[in-house]
PDB file of N, CA and C in Angstrom:
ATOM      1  N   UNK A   1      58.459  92.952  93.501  1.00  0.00           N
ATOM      2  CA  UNK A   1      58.022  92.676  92.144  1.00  0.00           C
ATOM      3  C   UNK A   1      57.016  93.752  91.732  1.00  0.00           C
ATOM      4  N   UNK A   2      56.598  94.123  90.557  1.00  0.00           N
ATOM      5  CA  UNK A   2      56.147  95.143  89.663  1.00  0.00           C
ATOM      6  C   UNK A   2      54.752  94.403  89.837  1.00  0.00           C
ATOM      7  N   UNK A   3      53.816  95.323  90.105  1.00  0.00           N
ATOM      8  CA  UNK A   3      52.516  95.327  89.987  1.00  0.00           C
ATOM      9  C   UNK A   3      51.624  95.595  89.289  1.00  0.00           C
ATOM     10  N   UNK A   4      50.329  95.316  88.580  1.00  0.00           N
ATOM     11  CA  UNK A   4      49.652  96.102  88.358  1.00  0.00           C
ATOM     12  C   UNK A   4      48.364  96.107  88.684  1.00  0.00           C
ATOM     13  N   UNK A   5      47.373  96.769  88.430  1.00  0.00           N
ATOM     14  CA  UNK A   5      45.857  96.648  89.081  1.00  0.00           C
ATOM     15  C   UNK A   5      45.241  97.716  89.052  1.00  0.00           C
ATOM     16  N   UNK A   6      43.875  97.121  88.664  1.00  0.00           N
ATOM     17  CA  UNK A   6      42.396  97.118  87.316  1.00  0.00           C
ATOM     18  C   UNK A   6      41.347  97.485  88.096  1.00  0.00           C
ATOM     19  N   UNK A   7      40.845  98.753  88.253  1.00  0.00           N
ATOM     20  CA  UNK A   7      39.937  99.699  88.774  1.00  0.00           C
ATOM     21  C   UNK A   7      38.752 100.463  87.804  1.00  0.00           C
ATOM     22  N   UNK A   8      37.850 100.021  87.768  1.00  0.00           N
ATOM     23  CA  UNK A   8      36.490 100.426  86.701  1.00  0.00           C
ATOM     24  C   UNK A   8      37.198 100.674  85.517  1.00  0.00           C
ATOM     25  N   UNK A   9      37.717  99.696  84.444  1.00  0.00           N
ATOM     26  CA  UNK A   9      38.250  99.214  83.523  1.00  0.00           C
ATOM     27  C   UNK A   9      39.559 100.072  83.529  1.00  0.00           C
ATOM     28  N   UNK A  10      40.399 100.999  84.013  1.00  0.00           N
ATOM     29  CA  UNK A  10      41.369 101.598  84.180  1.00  0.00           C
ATOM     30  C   UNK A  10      42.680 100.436  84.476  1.00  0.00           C
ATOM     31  N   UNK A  11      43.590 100.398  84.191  1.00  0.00           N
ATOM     32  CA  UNK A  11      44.958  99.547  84.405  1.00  0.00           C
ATOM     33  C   UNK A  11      45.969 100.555  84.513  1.00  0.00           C
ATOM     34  N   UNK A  12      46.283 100.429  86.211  1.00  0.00           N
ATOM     35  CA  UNK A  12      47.529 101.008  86.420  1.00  0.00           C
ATOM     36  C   UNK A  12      48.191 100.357  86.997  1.00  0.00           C
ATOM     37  N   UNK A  13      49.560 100.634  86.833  1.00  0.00           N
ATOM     38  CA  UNK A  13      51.032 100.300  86.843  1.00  0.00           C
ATOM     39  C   UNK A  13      51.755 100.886  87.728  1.00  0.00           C
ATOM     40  N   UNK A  14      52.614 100.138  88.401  1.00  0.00           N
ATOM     41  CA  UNK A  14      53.619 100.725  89.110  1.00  0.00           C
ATOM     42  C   UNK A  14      54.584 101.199  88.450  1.00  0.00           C
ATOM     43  N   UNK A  15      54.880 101.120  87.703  1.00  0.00           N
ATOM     44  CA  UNK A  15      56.097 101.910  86.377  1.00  0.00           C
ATOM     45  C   UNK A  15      55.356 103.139  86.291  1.00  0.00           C
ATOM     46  N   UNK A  16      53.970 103.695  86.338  1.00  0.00           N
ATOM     47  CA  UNK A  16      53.519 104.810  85.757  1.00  0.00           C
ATOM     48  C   UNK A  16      53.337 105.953  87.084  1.00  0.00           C
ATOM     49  N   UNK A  17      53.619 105.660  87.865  1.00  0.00           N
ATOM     50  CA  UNK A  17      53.951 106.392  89.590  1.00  0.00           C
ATOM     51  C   UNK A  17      54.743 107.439  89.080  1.00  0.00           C
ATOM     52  N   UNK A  18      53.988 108.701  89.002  1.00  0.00           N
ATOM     53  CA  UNK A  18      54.908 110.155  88.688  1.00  0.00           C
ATOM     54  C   UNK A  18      55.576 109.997  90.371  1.00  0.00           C
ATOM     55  N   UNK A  19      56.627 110.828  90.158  1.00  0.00           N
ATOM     56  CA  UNK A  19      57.337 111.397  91.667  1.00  0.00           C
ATOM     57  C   UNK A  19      56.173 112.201  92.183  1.00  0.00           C
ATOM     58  N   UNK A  20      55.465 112.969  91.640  1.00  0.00           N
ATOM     59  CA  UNK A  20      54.033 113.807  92.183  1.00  0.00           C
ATOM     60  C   UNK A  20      52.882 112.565  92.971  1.00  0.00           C
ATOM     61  N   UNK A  21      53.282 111.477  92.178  1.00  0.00           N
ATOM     62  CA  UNK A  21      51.895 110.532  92.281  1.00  0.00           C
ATOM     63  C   UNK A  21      52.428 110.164  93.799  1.00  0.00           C
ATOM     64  N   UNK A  22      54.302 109.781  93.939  1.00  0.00           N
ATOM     65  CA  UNK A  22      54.576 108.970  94.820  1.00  0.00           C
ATOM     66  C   UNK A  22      54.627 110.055  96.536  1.00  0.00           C
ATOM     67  N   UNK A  23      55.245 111.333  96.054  1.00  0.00           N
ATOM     68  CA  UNK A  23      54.368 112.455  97.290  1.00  0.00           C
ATOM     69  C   UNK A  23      53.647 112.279  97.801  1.00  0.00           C
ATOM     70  N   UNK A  24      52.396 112.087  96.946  1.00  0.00           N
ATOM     71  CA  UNK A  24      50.792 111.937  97.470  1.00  0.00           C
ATOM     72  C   UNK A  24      50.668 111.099  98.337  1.00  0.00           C
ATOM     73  N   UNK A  25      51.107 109.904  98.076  1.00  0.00           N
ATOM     74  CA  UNK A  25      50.879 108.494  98.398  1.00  0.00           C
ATOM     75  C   UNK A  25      52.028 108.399  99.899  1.00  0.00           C
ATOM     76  N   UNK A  26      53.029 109.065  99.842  1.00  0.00           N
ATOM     77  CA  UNK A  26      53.912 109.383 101.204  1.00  0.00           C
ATOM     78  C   UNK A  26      52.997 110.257 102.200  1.00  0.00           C
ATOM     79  N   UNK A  27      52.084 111.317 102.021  1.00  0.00           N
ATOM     80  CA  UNK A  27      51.673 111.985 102.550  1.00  0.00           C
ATOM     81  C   UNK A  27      49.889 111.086 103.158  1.00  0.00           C
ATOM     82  N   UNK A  28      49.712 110.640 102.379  1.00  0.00           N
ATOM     83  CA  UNK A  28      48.309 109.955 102.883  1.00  0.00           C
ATOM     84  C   UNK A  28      48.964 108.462 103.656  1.00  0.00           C
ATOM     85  N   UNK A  29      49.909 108.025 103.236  1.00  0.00           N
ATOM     86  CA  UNK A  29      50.196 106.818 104.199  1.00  0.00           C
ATOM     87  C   UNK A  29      50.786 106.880 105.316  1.00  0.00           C
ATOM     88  N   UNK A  30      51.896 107.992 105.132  1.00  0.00           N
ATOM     89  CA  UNK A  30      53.035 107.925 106.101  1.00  0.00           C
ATOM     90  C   UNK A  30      54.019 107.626 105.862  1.00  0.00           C
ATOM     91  N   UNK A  31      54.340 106.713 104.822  1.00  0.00           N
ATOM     92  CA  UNK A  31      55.453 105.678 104.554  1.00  0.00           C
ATOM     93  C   UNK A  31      56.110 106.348 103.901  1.00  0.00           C
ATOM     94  N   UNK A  32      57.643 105.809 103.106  1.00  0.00           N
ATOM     95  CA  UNK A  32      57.697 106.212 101.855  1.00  0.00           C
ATOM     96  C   UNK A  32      57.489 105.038 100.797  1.00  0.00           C
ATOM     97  N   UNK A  33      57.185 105.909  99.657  1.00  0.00           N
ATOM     98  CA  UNK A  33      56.875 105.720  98.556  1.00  0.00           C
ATOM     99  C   UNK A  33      57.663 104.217  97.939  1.00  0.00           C
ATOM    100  N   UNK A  34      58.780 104.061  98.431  1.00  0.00           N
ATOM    101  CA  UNK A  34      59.380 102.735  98.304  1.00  0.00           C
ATOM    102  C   UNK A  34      59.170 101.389  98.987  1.00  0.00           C
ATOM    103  N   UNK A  35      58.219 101.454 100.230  1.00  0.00           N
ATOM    104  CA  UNK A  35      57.541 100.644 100.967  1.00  0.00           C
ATOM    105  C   UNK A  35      56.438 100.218 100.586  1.00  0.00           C
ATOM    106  N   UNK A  36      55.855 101.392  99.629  1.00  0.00           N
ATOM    107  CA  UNK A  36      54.389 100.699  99.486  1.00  0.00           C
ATOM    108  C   UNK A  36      53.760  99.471  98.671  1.00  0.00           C
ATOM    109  N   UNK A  37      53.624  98.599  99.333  1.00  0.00           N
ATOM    110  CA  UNK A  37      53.193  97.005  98.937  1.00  0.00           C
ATOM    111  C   UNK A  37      51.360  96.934  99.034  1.00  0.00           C
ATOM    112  N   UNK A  38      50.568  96.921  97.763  1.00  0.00           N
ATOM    113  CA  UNK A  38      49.131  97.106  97.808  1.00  0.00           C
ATOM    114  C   UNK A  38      48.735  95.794  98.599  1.00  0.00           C
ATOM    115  N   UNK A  39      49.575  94.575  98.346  1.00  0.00           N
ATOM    116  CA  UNK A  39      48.857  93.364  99.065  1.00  0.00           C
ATOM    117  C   UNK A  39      49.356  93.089 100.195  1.00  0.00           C
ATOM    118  N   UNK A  40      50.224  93.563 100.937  1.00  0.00           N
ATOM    119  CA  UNK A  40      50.301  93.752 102.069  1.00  0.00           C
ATOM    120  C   UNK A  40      49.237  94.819 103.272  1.00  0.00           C
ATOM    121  N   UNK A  41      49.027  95.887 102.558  1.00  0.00           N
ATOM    122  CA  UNK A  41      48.339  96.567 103.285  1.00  0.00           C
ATOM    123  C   UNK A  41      46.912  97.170 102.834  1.00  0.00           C
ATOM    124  N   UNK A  42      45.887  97.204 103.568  1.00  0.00           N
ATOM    125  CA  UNK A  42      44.908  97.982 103.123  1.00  0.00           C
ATOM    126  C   UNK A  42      44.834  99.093 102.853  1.00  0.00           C
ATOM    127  N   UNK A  43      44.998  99.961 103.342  1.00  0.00           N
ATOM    128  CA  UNK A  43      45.905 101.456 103.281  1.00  0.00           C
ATOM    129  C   UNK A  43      46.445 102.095 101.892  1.00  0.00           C
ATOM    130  N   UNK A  44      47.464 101.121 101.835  1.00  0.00           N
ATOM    131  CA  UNK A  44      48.563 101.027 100.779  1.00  0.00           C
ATOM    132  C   UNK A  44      47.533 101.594  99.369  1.00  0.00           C
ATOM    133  N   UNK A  45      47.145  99.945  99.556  1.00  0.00           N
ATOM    134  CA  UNK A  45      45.609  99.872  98.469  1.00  0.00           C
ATOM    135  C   UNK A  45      44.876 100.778  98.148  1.00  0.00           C
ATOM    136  N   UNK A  46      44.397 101.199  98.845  1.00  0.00           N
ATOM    137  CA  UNK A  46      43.387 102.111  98.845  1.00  0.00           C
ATOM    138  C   UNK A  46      43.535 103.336  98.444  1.00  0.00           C
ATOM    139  N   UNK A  47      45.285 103.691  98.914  1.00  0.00           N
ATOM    140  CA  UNK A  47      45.462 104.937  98.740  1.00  0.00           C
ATOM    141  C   UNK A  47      46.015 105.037  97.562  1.00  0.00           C
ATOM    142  N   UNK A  48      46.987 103.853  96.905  1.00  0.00           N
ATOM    143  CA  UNK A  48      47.400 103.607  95.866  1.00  0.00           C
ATOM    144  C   UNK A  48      46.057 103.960  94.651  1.00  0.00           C
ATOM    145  N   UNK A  49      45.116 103.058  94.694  1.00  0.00           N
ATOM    146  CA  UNK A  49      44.272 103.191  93.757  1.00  0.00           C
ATOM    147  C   UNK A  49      43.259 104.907  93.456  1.00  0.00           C
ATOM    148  N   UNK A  50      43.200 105.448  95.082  1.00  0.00           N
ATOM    149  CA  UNK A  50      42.492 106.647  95.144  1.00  0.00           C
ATOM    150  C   UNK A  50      43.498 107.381  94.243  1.00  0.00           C
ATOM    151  N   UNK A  51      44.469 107.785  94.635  1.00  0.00           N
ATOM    152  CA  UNK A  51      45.616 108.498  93.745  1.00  0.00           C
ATOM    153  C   UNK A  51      46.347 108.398  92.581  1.00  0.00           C
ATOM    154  N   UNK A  52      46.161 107.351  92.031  1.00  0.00           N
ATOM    155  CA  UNK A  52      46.412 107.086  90.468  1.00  0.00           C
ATOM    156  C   UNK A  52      44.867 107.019  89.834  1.00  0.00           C
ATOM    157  N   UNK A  53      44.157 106.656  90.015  1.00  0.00           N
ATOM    158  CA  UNK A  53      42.490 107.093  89.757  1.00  0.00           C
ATOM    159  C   UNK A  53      42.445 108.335  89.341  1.00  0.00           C
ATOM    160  N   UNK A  54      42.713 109.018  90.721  1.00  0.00           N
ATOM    161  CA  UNK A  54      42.250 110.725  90.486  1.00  0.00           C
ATOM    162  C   UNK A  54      42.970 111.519  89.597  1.00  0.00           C
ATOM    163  N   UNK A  55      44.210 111.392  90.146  1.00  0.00           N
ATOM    164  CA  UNK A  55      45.024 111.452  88.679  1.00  0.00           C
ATOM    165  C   UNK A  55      44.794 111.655  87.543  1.00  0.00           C
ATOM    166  N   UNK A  56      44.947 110.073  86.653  1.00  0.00           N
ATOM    167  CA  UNK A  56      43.878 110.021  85.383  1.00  0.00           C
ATOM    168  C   UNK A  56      42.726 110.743  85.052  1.00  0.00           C
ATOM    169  N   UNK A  57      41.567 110.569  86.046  1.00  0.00           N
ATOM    170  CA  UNK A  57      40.237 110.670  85.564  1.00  0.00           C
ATOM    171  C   UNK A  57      39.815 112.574  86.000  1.00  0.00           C
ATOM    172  N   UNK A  58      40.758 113.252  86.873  1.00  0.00           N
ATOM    173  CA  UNK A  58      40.771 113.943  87.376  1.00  0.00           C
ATOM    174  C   UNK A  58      38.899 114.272  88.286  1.00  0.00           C
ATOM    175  N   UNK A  59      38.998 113.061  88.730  1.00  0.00           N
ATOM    176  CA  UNK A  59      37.969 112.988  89.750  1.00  0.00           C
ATOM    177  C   UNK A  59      38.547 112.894  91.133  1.00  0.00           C
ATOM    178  N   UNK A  60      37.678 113.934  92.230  1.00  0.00           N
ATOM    179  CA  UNK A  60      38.067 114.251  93.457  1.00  0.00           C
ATOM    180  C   UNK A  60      38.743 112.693  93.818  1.00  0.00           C
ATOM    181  N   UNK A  61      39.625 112.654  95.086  1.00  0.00           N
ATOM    182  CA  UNK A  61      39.858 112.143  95.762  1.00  0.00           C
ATOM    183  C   UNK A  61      38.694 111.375  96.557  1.00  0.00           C
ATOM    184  N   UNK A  62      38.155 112.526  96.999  1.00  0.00           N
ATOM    185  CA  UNK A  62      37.605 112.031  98.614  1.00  0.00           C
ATOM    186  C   UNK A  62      36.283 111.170  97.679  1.00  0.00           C
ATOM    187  N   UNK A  63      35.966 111.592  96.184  1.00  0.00           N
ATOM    188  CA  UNK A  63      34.764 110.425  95.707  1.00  0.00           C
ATOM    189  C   UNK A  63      35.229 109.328  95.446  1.00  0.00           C
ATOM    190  N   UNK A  64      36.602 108.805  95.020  1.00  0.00           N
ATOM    191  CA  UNK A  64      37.029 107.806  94.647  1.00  0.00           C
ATOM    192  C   UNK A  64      37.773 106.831  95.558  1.00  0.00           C
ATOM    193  N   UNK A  65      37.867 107.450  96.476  1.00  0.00           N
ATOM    194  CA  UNK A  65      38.599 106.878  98.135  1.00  0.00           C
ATOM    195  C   UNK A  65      37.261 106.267  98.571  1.00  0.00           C
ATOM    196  N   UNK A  66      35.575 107.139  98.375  1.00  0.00           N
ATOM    197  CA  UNK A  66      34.667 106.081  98.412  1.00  0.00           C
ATOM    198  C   UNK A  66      34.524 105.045  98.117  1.00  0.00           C
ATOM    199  N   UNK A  67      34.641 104.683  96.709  1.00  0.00           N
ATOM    200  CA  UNK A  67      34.548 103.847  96.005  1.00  0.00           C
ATOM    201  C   UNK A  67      35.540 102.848  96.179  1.00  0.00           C
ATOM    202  N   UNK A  68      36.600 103.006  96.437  1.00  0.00           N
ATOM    203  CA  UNK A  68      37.663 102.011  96.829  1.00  0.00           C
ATOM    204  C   UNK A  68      36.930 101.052  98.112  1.00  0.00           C
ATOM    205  N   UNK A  69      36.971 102.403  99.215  1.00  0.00           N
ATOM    206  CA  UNK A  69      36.702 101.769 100.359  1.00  0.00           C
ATOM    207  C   UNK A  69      35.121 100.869 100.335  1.00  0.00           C
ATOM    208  N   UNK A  70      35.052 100.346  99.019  1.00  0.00           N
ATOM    209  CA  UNK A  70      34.013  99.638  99.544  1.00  0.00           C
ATOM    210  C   UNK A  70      34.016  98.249  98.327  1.00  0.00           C
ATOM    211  N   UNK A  71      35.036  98.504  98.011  1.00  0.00           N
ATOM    212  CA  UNK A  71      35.599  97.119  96.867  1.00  0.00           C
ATOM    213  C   UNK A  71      35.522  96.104  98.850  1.00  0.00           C
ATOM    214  N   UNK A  72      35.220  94.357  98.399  1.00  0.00           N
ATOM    215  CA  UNK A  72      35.473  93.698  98.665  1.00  0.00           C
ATOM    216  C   UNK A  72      37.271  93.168  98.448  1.00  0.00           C
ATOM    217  N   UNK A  73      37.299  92.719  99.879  1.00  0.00           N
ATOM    218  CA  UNK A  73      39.088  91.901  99.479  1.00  0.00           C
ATOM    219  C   UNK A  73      39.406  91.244  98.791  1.00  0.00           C
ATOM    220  N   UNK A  74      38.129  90.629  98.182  1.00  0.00           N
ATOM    221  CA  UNK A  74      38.522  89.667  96.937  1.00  0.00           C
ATOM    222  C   UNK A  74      38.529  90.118  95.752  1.00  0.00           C
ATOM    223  N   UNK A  75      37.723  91.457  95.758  1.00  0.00           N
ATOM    224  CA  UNK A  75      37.384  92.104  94.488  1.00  0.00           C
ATOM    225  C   UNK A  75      38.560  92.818  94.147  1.00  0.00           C
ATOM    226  N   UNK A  76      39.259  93.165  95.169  1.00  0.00           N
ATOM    227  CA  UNK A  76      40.751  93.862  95.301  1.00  0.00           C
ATOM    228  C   UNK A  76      41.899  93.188  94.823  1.00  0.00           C
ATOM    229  N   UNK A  77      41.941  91.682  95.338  1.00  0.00           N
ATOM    230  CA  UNK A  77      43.122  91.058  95.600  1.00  0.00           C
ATOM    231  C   UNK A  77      43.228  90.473  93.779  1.00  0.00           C
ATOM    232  N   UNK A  78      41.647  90.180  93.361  1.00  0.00           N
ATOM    233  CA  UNK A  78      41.474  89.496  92.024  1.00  0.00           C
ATOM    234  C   UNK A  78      41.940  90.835  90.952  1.00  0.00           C
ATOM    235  N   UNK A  79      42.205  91.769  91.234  1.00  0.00           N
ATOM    236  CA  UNK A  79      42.467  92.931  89.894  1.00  0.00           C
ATOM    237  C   UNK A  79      43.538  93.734  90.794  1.00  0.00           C
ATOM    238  N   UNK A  80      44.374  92.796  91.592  1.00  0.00           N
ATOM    239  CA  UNK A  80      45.683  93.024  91.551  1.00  0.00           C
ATOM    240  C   UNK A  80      47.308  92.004  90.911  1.00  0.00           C
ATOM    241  N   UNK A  81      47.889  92.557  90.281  1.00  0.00           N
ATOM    242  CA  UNK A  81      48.658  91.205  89.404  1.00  0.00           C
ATOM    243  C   UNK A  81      50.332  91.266  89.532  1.00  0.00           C
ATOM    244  N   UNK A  82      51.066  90.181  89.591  1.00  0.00           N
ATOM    245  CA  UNK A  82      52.276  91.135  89.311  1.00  0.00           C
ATOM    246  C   UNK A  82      52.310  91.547  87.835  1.00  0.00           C
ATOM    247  N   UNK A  83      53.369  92.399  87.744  1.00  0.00           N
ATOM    248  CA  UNK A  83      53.534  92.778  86.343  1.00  0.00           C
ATOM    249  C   UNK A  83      54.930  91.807  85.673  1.00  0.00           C
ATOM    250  N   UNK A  84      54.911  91.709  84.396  1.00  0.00           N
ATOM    251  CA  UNK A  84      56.272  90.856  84.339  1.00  0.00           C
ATOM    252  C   UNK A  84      57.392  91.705  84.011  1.00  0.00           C
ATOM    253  N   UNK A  85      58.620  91.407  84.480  1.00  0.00           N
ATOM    254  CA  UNK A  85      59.612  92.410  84.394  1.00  0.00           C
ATOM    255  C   UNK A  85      60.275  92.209  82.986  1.00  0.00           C
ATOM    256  N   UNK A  86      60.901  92.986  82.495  1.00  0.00           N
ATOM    257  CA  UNK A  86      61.352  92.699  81.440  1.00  0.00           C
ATOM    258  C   UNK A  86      62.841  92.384  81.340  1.00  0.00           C
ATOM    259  N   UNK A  87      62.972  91.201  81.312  1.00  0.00           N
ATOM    260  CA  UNK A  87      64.151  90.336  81.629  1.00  0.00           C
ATOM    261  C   UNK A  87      64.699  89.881  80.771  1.00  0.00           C
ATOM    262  N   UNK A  88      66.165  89.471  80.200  1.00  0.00           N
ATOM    263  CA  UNK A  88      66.276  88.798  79.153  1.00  0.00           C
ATOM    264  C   UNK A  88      66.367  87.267  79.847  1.00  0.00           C
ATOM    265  N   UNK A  89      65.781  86.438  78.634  1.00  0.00           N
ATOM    266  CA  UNK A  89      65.452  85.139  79.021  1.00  0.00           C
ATOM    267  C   UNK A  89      66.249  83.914  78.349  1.00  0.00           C
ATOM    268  N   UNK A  90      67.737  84.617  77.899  1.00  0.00           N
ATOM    269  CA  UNK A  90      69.006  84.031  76.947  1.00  0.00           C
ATOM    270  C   UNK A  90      69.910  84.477  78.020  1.00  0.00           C
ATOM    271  N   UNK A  91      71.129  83.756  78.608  1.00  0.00           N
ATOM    272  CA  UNK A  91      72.015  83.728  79.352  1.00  0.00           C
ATOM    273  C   UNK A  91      73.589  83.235  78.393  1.00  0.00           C
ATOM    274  N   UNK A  92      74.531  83.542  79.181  1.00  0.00           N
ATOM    275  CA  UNK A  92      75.614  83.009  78.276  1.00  0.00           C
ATOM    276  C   UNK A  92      76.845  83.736  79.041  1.00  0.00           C
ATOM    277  N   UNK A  93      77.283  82.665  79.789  1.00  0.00           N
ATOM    278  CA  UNK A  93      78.423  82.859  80.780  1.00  0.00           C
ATOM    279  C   UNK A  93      77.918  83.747  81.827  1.00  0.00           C
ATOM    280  N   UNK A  94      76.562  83.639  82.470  1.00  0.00           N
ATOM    281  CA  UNK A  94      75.853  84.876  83.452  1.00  0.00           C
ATOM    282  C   UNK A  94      75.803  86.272  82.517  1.00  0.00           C
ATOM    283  N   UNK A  95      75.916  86.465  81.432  1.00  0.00           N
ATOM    284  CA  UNK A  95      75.755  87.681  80.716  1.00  0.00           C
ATOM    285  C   UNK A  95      74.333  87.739  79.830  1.00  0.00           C
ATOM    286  N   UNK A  96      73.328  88.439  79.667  1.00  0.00           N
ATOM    287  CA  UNK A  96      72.592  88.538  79.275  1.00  0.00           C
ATOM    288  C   UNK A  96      72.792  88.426  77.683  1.00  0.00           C
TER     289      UNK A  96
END
């Protein structure tokens, strides 16, 4: 499911993951880019938010990987959301 999550009033999206953004995020985790689940892993999280952060604000990495790494799990888990997909919500013979 589609995510999103709210970092010093910033809202990012998993829809907004450049292929550049999702590199980054292969290279600092290990994984690929299609594995990465923020509430499954700390990691994930962390690296997710350092790299769409820096991104945007074009502030270093290694200052904003601070700042992550010192959010509480609750402070994390509470300004993470799913996102809603955009579905049609009218059916008719299984056809949208």
């Amino acid at each position: 499911m589609p995510w999103r999550m709210t970092f010093e009033n910033n809202i990012y999206r998993e829809a907004e993951l450049t292929i550049g953004m999702a590199e980054r995020i292969e290279e600092m985790t290990g994984e690929s880019w299609a594995h990465i689940a923020p509430l499954r892993s700390a990691k994930h999280a962390s690296v997710l938010l350092t790299v769409m952060h820096s991104t945007r604000t074009g502030e270093p990495e290694d200052a904003v990987m601070a700042r992550v790494k010192n959010l509480t799990v609750d402070e994390f888990i509470t300004n993470v959301e799913p996102e809603k997909e955009d579905l049609p919500t009218l059916y008719t013979d299984g056809n949208p």
